[in-house]
Protein backbone atom coordinates (compact mmCIF):
# COMPACT_ATOMS: atom_id res chain seq x y z
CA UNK A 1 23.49 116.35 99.52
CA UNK A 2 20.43 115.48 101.06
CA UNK A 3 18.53 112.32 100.86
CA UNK A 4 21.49 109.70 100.26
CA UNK A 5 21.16 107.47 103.43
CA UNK A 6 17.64 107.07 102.63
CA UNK A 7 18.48 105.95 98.96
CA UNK A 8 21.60 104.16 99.78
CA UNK A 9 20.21 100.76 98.49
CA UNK A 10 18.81 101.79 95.41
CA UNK A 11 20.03 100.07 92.31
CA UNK A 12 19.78 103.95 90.51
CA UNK A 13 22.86 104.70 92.52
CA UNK A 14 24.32 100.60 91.85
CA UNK A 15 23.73 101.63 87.60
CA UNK A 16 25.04 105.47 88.10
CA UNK A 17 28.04 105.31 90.14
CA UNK A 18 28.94 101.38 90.43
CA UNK A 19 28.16 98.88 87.86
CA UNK A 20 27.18 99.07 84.19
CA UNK A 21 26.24 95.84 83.40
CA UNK A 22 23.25 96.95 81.91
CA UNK A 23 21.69 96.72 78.32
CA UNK A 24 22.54 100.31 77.09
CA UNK A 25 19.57 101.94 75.09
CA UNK A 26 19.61 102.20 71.42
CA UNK A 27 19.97 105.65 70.14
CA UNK A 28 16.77 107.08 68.74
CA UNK A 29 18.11 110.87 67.81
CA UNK A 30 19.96 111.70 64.59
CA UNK A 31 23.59 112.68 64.28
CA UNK A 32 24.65 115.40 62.36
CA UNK A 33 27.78 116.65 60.89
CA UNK A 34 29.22 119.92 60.44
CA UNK A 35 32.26 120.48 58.91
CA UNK A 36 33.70 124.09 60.20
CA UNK A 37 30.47 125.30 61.49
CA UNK A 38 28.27 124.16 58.17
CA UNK A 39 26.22 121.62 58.54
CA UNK A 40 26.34 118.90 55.63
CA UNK A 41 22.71 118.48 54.33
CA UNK A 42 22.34 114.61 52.83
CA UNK A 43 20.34 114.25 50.22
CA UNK A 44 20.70 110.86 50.25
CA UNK A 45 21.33 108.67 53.04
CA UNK A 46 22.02 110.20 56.71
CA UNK A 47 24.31 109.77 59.01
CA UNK A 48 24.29 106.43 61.05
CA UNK A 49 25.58 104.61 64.27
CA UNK A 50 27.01 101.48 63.97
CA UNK A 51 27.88 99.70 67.14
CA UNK A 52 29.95 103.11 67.91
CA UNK A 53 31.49 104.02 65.10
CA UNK A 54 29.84 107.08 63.33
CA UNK A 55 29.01 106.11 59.47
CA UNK A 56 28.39 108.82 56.78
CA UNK A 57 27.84 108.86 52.96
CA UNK A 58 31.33 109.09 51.91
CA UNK A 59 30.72 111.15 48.33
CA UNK A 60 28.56 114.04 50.38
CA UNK A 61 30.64 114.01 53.18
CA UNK A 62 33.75 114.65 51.10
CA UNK A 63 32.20 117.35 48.84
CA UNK A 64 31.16 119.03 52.05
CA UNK A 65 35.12 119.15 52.74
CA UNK A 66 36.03 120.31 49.29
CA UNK A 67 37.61 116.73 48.69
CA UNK A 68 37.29 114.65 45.38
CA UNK A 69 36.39 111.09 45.41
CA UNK A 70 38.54 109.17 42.99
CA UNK A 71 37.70 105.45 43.59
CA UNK A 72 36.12 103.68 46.01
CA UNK A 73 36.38 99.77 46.31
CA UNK A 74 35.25 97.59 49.37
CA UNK A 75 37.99 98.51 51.51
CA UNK A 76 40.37 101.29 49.48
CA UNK A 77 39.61 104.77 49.09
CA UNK A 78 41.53 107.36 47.24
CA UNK A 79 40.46 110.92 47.41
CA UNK A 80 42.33 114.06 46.28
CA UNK A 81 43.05 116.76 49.28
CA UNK A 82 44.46 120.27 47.84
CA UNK A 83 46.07 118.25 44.96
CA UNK A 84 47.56 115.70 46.60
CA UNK A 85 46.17 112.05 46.19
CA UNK A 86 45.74 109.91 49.67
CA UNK A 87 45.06 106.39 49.48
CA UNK A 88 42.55 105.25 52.56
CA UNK A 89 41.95 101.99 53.78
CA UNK A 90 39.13 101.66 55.19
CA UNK A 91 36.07 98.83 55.22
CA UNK A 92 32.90 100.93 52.82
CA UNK A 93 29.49 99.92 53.81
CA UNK A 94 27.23 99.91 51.63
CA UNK A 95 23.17 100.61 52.13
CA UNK A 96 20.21 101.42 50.06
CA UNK A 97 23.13 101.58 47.33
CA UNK A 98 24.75 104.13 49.36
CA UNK A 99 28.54 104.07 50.39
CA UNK A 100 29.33 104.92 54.10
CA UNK A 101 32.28 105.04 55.86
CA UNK A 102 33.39 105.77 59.20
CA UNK A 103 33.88 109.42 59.36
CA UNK A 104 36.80 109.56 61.78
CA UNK A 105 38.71 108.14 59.02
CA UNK A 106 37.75 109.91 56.82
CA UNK A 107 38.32 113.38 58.08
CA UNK A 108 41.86 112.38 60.17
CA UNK A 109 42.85 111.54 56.37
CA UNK A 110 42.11 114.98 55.01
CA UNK A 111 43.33 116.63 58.02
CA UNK A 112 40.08 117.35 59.70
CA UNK A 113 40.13 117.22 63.83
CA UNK A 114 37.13 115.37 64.48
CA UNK A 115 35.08 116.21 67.32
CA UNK A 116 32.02 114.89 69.18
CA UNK A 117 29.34 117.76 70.34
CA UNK A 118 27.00 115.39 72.21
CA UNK A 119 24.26 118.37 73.96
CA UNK A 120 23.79 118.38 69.73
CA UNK A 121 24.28 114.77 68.74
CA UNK A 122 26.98 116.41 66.01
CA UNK A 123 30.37 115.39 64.67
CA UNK A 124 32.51 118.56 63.90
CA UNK A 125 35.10 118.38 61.34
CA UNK A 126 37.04 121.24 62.33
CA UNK A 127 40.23 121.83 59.56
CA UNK A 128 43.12 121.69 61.88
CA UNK A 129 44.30 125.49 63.03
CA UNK A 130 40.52 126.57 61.70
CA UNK A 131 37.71 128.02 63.87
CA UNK A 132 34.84 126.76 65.13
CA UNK A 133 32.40 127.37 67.35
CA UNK A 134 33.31 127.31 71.15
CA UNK A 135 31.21 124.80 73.22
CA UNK A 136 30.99 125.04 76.83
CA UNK A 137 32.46 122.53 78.90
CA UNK A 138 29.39 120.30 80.63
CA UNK A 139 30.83 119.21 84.13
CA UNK A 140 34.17 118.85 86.00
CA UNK A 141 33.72 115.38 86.54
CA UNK A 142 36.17 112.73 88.37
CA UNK A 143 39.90 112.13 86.72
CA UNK A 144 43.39 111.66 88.52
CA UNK A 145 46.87 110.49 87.31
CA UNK A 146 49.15 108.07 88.35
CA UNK A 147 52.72 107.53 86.33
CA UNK A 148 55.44 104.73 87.48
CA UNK A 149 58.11 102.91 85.15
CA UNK A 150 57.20 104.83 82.12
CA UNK A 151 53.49 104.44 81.91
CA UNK A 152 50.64 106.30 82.56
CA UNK A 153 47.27 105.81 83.85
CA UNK A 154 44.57 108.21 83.72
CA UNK A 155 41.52 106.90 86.23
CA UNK A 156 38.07 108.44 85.19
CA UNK A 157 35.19 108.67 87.72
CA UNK A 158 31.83 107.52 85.35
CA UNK A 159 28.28 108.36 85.67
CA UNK A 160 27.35 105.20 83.73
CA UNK A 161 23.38 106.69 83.51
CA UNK A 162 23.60 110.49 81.81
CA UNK A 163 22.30 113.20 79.79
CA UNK A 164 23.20 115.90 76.88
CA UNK A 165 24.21 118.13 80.09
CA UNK A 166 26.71 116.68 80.43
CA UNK A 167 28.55 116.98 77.24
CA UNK A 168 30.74 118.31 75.48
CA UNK A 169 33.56 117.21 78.46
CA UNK A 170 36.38 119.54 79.57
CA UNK A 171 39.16 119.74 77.45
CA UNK A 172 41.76 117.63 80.02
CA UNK A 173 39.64 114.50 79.33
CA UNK A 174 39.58 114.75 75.89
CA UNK A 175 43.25 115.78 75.85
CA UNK A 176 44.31 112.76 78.20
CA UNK A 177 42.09 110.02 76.06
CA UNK A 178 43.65 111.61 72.59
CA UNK A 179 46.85 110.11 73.94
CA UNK A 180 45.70 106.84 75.33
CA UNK A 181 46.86 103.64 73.89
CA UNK A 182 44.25 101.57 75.67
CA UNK A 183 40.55 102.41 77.00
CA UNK A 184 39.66 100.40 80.25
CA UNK A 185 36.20 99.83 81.74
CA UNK A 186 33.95 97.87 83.75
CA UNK A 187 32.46 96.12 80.55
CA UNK A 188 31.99 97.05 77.31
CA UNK A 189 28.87 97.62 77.47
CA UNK A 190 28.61 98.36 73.37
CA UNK A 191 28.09 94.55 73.24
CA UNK A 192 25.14 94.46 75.76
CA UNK A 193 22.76 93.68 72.69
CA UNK A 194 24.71 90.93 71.79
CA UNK A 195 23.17 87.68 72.02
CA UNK A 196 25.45 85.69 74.45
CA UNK A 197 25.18 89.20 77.01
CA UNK A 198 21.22 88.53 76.67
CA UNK A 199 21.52 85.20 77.69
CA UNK A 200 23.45 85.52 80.76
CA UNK A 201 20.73 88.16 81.48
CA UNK A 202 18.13 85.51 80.90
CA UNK A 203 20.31 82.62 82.63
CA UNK A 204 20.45 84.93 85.51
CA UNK A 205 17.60 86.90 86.25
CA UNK A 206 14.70 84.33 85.60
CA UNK A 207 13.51 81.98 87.91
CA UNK A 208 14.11 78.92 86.02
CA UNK A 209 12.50 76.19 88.53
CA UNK A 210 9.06 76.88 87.66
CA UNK A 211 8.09 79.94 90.27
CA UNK A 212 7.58 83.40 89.79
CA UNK A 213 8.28 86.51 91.83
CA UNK A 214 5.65 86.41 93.70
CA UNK A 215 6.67 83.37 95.47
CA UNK A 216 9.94 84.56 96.38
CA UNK A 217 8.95 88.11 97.95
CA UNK A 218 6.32 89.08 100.31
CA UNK A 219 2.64 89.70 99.00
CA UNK A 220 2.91 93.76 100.27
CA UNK A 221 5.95 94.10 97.86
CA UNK A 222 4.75 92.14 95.14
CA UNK A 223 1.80 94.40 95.49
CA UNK A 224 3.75 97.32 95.57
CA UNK A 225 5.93 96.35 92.18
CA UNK A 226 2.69 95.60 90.50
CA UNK A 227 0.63 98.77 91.67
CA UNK A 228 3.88 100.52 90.06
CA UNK A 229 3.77 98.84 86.85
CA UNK A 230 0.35 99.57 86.28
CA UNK A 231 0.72 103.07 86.75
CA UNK A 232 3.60 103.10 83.99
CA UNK A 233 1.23 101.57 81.88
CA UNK A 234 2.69 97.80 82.04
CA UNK A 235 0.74 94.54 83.10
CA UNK A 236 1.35 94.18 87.03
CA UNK A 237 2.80 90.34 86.33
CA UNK A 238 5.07 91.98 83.12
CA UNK A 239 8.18 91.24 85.65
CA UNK A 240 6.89 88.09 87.39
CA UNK A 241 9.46 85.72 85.55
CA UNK A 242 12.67 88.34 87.24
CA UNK A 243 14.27 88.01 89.93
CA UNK A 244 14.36 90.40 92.58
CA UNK A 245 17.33 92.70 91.56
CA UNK A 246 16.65 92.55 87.54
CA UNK A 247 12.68 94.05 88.76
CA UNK A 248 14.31 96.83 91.10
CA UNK A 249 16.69 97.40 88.12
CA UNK A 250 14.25 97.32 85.88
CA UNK A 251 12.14 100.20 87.63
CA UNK A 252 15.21 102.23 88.75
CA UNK A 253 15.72 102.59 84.78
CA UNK A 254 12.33 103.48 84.34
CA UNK A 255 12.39 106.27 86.66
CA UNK A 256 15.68 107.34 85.22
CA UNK A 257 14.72 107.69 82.00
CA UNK A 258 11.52 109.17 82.32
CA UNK A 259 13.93 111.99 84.06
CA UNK A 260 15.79 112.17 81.15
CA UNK A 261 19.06 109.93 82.13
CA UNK A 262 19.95 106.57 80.46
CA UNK A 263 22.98 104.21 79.63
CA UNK A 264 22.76 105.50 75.87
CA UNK A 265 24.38 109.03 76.74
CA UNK A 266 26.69 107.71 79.64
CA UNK A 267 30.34 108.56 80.67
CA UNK A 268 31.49 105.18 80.21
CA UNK A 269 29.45 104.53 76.63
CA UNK A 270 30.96 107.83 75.28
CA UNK A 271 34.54 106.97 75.73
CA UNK A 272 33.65 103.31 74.35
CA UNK A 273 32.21 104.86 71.19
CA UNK A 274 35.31 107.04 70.62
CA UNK A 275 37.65 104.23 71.12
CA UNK A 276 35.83 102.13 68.62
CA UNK A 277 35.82 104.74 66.48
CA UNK A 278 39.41 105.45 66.92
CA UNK A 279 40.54 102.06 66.78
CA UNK A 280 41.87 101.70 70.31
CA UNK A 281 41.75 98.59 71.86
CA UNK A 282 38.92 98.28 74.86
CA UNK A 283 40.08 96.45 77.67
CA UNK A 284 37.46 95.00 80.41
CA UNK A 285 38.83 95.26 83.86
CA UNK A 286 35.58 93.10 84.93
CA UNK A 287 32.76 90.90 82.75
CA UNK A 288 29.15 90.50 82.25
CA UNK A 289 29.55 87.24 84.20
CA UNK A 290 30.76 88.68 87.18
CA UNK A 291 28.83 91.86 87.69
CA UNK A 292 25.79 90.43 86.70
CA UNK A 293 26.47 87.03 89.21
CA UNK A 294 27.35 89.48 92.17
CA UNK A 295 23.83 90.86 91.98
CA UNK A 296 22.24 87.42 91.43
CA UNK A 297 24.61 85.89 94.51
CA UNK A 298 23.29 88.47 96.96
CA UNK A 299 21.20 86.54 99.55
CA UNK A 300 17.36 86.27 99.25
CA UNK A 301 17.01 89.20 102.06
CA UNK A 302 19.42 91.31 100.39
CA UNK A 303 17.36 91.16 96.98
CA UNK A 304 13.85 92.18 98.75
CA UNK A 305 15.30 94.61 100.60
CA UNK A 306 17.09 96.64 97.63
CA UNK A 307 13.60 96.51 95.81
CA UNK A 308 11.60 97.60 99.04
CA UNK A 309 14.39 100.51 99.07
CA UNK A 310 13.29 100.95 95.22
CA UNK A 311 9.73 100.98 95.74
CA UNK A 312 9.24 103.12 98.89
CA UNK A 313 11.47 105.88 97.39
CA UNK A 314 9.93 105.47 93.53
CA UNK A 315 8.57 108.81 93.72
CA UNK A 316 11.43 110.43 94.62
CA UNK A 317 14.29 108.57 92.35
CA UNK A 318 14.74 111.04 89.92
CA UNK A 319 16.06 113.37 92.72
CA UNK A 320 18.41 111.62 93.76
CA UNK A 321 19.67 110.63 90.39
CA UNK A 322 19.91 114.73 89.69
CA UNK A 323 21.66 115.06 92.85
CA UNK A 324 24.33 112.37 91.33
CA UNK A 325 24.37 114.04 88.67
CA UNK A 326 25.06 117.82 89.55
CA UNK A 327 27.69 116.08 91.73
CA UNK A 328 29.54 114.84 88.96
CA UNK A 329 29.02 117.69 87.23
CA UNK A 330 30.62 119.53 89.98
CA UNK A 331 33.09 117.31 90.45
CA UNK A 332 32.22 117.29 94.43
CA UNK A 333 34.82 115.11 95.90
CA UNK A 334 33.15 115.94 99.43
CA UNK A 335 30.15 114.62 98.05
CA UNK A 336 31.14 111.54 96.20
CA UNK A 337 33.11 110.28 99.17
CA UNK A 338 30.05 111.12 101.92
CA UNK A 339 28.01 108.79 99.03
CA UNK A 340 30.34 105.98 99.11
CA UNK A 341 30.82 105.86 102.44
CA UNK A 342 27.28 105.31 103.14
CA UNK A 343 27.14 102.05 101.26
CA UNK A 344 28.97 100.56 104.39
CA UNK A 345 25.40 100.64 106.06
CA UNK A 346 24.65 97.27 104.85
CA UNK A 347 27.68 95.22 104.98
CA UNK A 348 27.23 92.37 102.37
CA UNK A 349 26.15 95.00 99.86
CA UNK A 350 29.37 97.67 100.74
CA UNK A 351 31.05 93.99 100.00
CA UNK A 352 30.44 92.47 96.82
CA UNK A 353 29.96 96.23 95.38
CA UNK A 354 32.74 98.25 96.72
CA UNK A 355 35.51 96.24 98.16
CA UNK A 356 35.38 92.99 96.49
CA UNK A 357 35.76 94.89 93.28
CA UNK A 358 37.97 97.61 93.77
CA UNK A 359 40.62 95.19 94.97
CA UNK A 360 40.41 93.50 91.57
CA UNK A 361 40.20 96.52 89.06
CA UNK A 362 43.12 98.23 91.78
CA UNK A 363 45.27 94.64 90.95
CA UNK A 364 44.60 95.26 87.41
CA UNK A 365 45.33 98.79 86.69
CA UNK A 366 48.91 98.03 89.22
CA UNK A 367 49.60 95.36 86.45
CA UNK A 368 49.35 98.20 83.84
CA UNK A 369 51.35 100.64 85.60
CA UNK A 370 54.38 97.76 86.38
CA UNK A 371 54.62 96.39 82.40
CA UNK A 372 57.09 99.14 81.59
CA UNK A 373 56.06 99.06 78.07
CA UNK A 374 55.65 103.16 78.06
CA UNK A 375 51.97 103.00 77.65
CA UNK A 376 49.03 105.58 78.27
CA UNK A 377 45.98 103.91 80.15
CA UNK A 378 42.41 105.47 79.95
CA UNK A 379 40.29 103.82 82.59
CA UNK A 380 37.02 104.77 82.87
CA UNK A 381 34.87 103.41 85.53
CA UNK A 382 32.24 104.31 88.64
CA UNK A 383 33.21 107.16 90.20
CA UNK A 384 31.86 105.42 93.83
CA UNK A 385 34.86 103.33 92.99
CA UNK A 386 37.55 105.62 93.97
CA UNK A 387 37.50 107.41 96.76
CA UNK A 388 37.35 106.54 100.54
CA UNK A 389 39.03 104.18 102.82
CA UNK A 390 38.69 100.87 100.76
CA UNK A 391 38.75 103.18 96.97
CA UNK A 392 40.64 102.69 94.06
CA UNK A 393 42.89 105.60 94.94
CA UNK A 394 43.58 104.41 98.15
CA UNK A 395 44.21 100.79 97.17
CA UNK A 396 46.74 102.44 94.60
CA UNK A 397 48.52 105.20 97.12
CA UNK A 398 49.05 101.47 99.36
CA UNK A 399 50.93 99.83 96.70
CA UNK A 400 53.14 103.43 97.07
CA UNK A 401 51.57 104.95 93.89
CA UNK A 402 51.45 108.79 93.56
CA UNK A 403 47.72 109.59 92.26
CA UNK A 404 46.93 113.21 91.27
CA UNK A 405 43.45 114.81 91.16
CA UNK A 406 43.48 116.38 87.79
């Protein structure tokens, strides 16, 4: 695992393994649906994504499942499944004067498992005790298990930056959030589009006082951040209204996604879409507000020196965001802990990153595991977070928890 002191303040590594508080991508690619290995061709309308939840045209959909459409009103379907007529209730959508509906619904009502193939953007309706094609598992990953007075709490280690690679997940993750009550994270980050999260951004990250970047950095690095732009085929003053950490953000992503990794397919975002979707409740175990004012309270030094990390290394970012990820794929524990040890280099960062926060989510998910109420917890948040001295798992085993790699 070459290479991570030398990337150590990178903001790549801050969006893949620590925060998320960043606008996830829309999804440009097309989701399919096959329903026991056929794939349902739409002749009108296609299948959409809305906020999460899958939407399909409800009459082809349930033809391609052999079930007849009865009525359908603005929030009641009834449908006839091997003679027997099921009553649905459900919100419709309607565009282009077609009816959609969310197909999780629709195909738990006619006693379809519905699965999510991401490597091939496809829902599979799969009729329960039916065949279907096996997928191959994608990566080990990060999970462990803690139980106490009748709950449970499942703690998932999240690249929050990914790829189709990394999908479909092993079977204990699906298995674990099938039986989850509640989904925790970070921040839903399904609402980073929204309006208010903008503004924060905005509130944030600009200099509102009447200077620009330039004044706040030296003239190399300014230099540096504009020779880069140009070469990406921006204006070299595109970021001058940002602040320090929302430009070495901003270029981290770049770099990312030219490599093929963004928000749009990561850990995190995938569990938040099947919650939706499922109509389990998201819990935040942070907020925009506070992961977003962490990076703007770091000191003036702290900023310039993150984004000379970002620029001197720019060539070499995708690298290390590979190496991340065939960590996590791996499920390297070795690894992962050697990486978040290495943020104790620089001690305000290791600070307001690491141990700040993992006290707060580690008081959180304690409350969860001490309400007694028999519930299942899915949390799902940077893997960095866990291990080592000052990690979630450590904070937890302290407060006499049992936690089990899984």
């Amino acid at each position: 695992m070459k290479n991570w002191k030398r990337m150590i303040l990178t903001l790549t590594i801050s969006v893949g393994l620590l925060a998320s508080a960043v606008p996830a991508m829309a999804d440009p690619q097309q989701t399919s649906v096959k329903v026991n290995n056929e794939t349902v061709e739409y002749t009108v309308g296609t299948p959409i994504n809305d906020k999460g939840t899958t939407l399909v045209p409800l009459r082809s959909t349930l033809d391609a499942m052999d079930v007849k459409l009865t009525t359908a009103t603005d929030d009641t379907i009834t449908v006839v499944v091997n003679g027997k007529t099921i009553t649905l209730k459900s919100k419709l959508t309607r565009i282009n004067g077609v009816t959609y509906a969310p197909i999780r619904i629709v195909g738990d009502a006619a006693g379809y498992e519905v699965r999510w193939d991401a490597a091939k953007r496809t829902v599979l309706l799969v009729s329960k005790g039916g065949e279907t094609e096996t997928v191959q598992s994608g990566g080990r990953g990060f999970m462990w298990e803690v139980e106490s007075n009748g709950n449970t709490v499942y703690l998932v280690g999240s690249m929050h930056i990914a790829d189709d690679s990394f999908y479909p997940l092993r079977k204990e993750f699906e298995e674990a959030f099938a039986e989850a009550d509640y989904l925790g994270v970070e921040i839903d980050i399904s609402k980073a589009a929204d309006e208010a999260q903008q503004k924060i951004v905005l509130d944030l990250g600009t200099y509102q006082d009447g200077t620009t970047l330039k004044d706040h950095i030296s003239s190399e690095t300014y230099t540096q951040v504009g020779d880069i732009l140009k070469k990406n085929g921006l204006e070299a003053n595109a970021l001058d209204t940002f602040k320090p950490w929302v430009v070495e953000s901003t270029l981290a992503s770049l770099k990312s996604m030219k490599a093929g990794y963004d928000a749009s397919a990561g850990v995190d975002l995938y569990f938040i879409q099947m919650a939706i979707e499922s109509k389990i409740p998201v819990i935040e175990l942070e907020s925009y507000e506070s992961q977003l004012g962490m990076f703007n309270s770091f000191s003036k030094e702290l900023q310039e020196k993150t984004l000379q990390a970002t620029l001197d290394n720019f060539d070499v970012l995708d690298d290390s965001v590979d190496q991340m990820a065939e960590m996590w794929k791996t499920g390297n524990d070795e690894q992962l802990l050697e990486l978040t040890n290495s943020f104790s280099d620089d001690e305000e960062y290791n600070k307001a990153m690491l141990i700040d926060r993992n006290v707060g989510m580690a008081d959180k998910i304690d409350g969860y595991l001490k309400n007694g109420k028999g519930e299942e917890y899915f949390i799902v948040v940077g893997a960095a977070h866990y291990l080592g001295d000052k990690g979630i798992v450590k904070l937890l085993e302290e407060k006499r928890y049992t936690v089990k790699r899984k």
